[in-house]
Protein backbone atom coordinates (compact mmCIF):
# COMPACT_ATOMS: atom_id res chain seq x y z
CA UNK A 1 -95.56 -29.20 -19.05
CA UNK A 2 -97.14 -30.38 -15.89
CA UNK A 3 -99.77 -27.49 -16.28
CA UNK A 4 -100.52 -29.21 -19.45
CA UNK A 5 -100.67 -32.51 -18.06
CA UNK A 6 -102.73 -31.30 -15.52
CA UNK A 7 -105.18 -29.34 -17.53
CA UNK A 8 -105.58 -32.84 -19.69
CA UNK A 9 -106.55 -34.55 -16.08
CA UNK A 10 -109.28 -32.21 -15.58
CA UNK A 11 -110.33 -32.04 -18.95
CA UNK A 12 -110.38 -35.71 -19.33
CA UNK A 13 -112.28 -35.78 -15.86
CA UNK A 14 -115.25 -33.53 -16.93
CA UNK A 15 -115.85 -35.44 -19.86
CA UNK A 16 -116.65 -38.50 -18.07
CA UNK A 17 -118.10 -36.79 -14.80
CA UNK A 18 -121.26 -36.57 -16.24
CA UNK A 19 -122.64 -40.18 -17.16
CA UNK A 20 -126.16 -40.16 -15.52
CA UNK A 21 -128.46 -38.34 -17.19
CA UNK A 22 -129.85 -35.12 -15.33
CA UNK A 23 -133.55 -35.30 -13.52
CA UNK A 24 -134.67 -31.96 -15.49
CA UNK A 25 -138.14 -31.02 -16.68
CA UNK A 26 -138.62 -29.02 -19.69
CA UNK A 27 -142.00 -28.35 -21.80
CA UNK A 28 -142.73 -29.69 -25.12
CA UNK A 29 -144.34 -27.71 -27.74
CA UNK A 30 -147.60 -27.67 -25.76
CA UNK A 31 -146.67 -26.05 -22.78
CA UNK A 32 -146.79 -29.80 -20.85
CA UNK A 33 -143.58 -30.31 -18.56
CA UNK A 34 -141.65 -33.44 -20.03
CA UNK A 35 -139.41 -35.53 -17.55
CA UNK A 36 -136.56 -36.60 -18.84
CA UNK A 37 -135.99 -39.75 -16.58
CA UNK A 38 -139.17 -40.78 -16.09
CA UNK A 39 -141.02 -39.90 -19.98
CA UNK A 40 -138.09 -41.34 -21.77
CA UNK A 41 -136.95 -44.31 -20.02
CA UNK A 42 -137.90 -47.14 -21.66
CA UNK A 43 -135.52 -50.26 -20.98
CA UNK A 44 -132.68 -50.66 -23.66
CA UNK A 45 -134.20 -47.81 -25.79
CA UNK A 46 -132.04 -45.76 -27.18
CA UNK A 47 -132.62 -41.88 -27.06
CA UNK A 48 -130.98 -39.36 -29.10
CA UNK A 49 -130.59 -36.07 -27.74
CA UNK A 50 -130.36 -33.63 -30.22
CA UNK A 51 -129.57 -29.52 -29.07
CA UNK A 52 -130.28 -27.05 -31.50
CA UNK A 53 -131.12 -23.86 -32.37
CA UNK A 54 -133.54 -21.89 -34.70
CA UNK A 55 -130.69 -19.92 -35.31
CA UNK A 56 -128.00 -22.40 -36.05
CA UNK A 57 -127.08 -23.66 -39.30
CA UNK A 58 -125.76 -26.99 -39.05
CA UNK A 59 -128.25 -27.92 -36.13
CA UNK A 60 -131.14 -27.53 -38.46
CA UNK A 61 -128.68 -29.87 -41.37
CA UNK A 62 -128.33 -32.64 -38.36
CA UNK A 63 -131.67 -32.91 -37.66
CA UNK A 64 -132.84 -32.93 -41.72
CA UNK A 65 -130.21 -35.87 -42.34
CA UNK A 66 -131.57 -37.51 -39.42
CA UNK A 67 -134.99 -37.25 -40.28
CA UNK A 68 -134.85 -38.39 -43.91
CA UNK A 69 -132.46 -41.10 -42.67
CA UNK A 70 -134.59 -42.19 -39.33
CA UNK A 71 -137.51 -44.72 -40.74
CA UNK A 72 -134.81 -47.06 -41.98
CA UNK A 73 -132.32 -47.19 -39.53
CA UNK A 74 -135.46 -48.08 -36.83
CA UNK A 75 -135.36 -50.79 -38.72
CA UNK A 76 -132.08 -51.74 -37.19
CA UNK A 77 -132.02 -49.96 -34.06
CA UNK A 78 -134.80 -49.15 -31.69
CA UNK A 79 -134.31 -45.55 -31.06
CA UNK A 80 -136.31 -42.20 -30.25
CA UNK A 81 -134.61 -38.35 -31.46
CA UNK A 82 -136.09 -35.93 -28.94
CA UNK A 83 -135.00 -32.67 -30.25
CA UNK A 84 -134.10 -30.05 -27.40
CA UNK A 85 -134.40 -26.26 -28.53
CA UNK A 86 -132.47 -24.36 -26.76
CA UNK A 87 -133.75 -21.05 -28.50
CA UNK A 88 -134.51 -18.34 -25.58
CA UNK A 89 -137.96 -16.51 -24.88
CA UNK A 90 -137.20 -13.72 -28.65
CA UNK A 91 -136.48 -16.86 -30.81
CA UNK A 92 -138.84 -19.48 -29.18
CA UNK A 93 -141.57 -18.53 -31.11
CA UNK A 94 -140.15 -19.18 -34.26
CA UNK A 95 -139.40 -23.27 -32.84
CA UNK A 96 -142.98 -24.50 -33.68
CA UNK A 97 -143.32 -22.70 -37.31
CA UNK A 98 -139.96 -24.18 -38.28
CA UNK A 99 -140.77 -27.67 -37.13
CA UNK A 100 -144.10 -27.85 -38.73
CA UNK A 101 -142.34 -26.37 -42.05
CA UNK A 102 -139.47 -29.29 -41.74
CA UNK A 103 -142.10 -32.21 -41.12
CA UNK A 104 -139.48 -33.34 -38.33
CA UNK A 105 -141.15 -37.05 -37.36
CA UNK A 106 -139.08 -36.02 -33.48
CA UNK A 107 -140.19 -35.15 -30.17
CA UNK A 108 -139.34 -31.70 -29.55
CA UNK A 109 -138.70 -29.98 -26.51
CA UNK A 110 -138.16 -26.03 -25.39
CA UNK A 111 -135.31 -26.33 -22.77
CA UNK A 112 -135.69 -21.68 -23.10
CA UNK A 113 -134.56 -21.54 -19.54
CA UNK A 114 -131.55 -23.72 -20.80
CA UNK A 115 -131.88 -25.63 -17.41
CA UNK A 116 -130.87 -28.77 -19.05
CA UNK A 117 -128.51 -27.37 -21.38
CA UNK A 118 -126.25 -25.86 -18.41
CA UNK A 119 -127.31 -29.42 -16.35
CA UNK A 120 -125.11 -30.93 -19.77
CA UNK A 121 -122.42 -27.85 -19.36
CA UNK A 122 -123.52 -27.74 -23.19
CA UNK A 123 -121.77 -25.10 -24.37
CA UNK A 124 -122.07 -24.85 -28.09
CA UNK A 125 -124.65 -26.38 -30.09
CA UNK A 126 -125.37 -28.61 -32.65
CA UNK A 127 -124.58 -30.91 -29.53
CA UNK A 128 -125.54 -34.63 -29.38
CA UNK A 129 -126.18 -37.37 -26.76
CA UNK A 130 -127.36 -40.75 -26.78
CA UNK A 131 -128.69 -42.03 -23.14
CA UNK A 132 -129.97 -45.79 -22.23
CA UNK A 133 -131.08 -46.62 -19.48
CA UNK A 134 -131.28 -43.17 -18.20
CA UNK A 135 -126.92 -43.35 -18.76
CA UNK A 136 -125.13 -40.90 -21.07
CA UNK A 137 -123.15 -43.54 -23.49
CA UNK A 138 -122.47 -41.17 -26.19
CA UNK A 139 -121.88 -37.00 -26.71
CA UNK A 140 -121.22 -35.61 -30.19
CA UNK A 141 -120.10 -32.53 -30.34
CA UNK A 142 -120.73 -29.85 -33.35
CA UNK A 143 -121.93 -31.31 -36.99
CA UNK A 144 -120.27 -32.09 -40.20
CA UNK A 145 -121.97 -33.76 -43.24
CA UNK A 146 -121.61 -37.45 -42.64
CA UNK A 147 -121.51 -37.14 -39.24
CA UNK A 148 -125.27 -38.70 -38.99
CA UNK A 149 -123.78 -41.60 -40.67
CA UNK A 150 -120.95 -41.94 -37.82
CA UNK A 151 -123.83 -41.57 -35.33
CA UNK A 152 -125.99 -44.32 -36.88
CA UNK A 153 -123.52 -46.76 -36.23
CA UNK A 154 -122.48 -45.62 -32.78
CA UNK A 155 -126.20 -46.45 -32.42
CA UNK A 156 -125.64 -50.02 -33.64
CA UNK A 157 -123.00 -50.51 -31.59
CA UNK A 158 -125.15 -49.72 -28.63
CA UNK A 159 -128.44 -51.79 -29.01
């Protein structure tokens, strides 16, 4: 029991540990390095962190909800999706077909060296945050449909 209890403590404590969010800079699809703090830090904006995969599934669902969904709730909320790939350096390359194929109306970013993904201690994707003011106020983990709809009014909730 007190094990238990005790793994609860530190499990409880890691989730909250990390509420700033991490000075990393990845590239975008151009090769240009992208600071997180400094490139998306407009005051009160919300961002929405997105980590996916080529590879994965129900990443590539998230983001299509999102996208279809996105022009009308920025009518509510003011909001950016910046979508972080973190596909390595034998699936990278297949990042900038897919997202041209899509039409995905995001930022997207190539975190391949996964420098902000183990920054997160992200360990399975689809995984979701929402930062203002440079402050992690949100993580969802993993992706359901209807999930985006959960998410959309986190984001109201948050503005």
């Amino acid at each position: 029991m007190k094990l238990f209890i005790v793994s609860l403590f530190f499990i409880g404590f890691n989730l909250n540990a990390q509420t700033n969010l991490p000075d990393v800079s990845i590239s975008n699809l151009e090769g240009k390095k992208i600071s997180l703090k400094t490139d998306f830090s407009e005051k009160d904006k919300l961002y929405v962190y997105s980590f996916w995969a080529t590879w994965c599934t129900p990443c590539i669902n998230e983001l299509d909800e999102i996208n279809d969904l996105q022009k009308t709730w920025k009518k509510e909320v003011n909001f950016d999706v910046i979508a972080v790939s973190i596909d390595d350096s034998r699936t990278q390359k297949r990042v900038k077909p897919l997202t041209n194929g899509k039409e995905w109306e995001f930022i997207i970013l190539l975190d391949s060296n996964q420098d902000l993904k183990r920054a997160l201690t992200i360990v399975n994707v689809p995984y979701t945050i929402v930062v203002k003011n440079n402050m992690i106020v949100h993580v969802q983990n993993g992706y359901v449909p209807g999930n985006e709809l959960e998410l959309f009014e986190k984001l109201k909730s948050l503005k």
